[in-house]
N, C-alpha and C. Protein backbone atom coordinates (compact mmCIF):
# COMPACT_ATOMS: atom_id res chain seq x y z
N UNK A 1 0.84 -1.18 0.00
CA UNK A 1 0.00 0.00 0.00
C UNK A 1 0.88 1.24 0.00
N UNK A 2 0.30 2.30 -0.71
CA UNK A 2 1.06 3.59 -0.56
C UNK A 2 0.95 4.45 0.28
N UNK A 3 1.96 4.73 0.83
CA UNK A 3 2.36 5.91 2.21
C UNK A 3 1.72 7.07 2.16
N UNK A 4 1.83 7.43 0.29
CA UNK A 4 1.57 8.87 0.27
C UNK A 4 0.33 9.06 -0.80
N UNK A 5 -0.18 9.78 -1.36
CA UNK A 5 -1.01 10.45 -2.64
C UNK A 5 -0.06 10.78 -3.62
N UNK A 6 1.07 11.17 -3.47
CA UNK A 6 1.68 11.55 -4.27
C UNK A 6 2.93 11.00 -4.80
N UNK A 7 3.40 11.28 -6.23
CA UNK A 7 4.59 10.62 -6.73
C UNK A 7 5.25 11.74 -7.60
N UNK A 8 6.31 10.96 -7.70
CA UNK A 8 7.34 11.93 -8.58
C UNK A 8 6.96 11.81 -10.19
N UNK A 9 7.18 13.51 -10.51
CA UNK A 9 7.04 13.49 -11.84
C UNK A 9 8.16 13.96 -12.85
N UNK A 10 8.98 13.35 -13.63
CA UNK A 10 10.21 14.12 -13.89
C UNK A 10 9.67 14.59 -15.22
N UNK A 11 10.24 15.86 -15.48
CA UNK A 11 9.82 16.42 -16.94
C UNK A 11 11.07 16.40 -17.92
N UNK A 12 11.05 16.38 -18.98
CA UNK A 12 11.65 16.40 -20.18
C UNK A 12 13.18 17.27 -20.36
N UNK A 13 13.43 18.09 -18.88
CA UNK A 13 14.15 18.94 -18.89
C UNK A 13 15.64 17.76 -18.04
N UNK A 14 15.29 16.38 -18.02
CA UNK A 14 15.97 15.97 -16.94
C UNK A 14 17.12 15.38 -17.67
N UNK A 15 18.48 15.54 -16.98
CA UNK A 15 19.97 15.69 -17.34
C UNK A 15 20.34 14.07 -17.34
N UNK A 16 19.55 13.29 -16.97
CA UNK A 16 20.00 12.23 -16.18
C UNK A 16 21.36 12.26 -15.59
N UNK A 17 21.43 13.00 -14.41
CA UNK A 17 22.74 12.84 -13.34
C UNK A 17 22.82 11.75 -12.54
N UNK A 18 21.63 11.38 -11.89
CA UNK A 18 21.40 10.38 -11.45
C UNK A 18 21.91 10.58 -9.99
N UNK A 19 21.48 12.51 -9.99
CA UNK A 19 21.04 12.54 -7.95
C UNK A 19 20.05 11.87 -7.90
N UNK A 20 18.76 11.75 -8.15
CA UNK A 20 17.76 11.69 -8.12
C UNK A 20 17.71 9.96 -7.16
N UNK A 21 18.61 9.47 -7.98
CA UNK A 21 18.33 7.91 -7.62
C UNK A 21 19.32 7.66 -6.20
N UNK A 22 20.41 8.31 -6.21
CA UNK A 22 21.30 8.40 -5.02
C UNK A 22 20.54 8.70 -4.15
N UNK A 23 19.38 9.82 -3.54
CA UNK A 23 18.92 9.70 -2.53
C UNK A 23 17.52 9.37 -2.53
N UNK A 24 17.30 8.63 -3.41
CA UNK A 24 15.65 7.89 -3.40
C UNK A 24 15.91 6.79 -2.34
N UNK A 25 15.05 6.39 -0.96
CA UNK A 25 14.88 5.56 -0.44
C UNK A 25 14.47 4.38 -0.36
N UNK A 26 13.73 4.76 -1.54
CA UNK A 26 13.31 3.67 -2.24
C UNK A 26 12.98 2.58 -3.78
N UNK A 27 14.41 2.89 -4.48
CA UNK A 27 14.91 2.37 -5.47
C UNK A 27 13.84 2.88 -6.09
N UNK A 28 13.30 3.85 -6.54
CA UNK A 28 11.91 4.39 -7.18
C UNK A 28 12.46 5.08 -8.87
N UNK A 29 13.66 4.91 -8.63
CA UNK A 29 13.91 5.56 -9.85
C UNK A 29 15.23 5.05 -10.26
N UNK A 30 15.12 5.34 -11.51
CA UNK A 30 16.16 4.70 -12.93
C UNK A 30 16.95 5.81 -14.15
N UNK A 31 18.07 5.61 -14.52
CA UNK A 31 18.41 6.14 -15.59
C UNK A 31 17.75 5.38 -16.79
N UNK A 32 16.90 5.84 -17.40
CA UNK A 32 15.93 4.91 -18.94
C UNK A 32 17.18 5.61 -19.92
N UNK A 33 17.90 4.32 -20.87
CA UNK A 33 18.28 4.22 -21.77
C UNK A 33 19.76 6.04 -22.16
N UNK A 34 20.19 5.87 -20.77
CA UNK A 34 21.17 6.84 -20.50
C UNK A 34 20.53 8.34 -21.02
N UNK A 35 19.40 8.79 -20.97
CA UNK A 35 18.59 9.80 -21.25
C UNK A 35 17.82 10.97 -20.15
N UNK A 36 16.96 9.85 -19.26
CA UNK A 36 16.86 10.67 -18.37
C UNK A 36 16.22 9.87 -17.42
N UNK A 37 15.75 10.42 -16.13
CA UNK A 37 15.81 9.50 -15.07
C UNK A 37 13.83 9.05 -15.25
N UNK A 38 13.43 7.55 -14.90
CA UNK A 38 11.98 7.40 -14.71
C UNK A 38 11.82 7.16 -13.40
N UNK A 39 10.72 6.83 -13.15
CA UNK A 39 9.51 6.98 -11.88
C UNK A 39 9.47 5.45 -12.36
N UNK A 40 9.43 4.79 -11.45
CA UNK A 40 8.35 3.05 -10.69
C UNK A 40 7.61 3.76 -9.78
N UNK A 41 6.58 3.82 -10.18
CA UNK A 41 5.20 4.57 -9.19
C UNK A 41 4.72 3.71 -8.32
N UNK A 42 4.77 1.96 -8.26
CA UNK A 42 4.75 0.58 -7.30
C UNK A 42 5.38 1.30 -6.18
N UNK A 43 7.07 1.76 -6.53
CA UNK A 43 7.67 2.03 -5.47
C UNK A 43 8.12 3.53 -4.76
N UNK A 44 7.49 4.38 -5.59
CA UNK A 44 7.81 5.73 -5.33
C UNK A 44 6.66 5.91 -3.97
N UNK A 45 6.91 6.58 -2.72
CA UNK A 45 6.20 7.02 -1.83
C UNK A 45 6.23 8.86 -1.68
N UNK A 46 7.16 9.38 -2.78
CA UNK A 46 6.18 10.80 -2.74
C UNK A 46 6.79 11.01 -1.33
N UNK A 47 8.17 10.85 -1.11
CA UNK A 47 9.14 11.61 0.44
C UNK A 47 9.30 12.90 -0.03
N UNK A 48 9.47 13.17 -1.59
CA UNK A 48 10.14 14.37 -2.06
C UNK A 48 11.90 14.61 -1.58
N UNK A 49 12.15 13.42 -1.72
CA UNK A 49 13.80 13.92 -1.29
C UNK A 49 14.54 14.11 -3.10
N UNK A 50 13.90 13.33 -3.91
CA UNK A 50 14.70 13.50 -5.43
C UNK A 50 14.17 15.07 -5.81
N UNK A 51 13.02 15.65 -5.58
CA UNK A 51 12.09 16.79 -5.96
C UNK A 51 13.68 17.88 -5.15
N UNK A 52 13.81 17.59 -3.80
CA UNK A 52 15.10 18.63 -3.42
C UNK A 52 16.11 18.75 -3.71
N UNK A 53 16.23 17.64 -4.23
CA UNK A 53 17.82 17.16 -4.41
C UNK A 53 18.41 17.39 -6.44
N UNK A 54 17.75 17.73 -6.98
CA UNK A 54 17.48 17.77 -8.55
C UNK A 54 17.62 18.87 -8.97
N UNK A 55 19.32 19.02 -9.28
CA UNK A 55 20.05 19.90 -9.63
C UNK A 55 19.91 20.86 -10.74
N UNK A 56 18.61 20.10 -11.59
CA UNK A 56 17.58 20.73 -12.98
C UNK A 56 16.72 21.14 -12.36
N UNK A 57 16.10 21.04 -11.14
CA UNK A 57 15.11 21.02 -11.00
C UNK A 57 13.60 20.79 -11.65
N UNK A 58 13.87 20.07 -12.20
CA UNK A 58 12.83 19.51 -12.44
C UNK A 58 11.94 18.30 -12.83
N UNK A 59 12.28 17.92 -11.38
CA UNK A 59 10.96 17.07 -10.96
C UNK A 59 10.09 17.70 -9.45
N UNK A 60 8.74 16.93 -9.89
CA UNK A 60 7.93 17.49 -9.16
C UNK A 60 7.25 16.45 -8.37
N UNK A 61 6.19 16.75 -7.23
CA UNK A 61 5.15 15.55 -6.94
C UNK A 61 4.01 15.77 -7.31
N UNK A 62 3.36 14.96 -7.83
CA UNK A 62 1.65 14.83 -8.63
C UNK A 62 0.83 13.99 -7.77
N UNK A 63 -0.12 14.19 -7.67
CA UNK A 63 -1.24 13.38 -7.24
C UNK A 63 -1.31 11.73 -8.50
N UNK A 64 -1.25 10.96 -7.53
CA UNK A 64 -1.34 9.20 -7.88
C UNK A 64 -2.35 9.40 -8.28
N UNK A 65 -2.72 8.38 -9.29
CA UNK A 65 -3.83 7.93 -9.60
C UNK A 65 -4.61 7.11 -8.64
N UNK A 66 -4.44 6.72 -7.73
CA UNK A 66 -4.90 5.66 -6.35
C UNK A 66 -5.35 7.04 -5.57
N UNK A 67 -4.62 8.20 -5.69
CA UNK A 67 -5.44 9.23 -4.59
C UNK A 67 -7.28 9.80 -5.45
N UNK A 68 -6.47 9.31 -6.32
CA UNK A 68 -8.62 9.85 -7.44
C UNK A 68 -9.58 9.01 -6.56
């Protein structure tokens, strides 16, 4: 079950550095095809530590589809 309503959303602007995944707690995220970083929404709980830590800034948290 999910902790939170919310998950990470990365937008199109993302560098793939791969802070994002260094301080995810929960393996929630990936470099896809050395491009840019994705979301496993199974395992993302929406802590917002990649949202602070995202030197592009930009990723965000969105409302889950499980919070509708």
């Amino acid at each position: 079950m999910k902790e939170s309503a919310k998950i990470a959303h990365i937008a199109k602007g993302c560098v793939a550095c791969g802070t994002c995944i260094t301080v995810c707690p929960r393996a929630a995220l990936r470099i896809d095809k050395g491009i840019r970083a994705m979301v496993d929404a199974e395992k993302c709980v929406g802590c917002g530590k990649c949202v602070k830590n995202c030197p592009a800034a930009v990723i965000i948290l969105v409302l889950s589809m499980e919070a509708l």
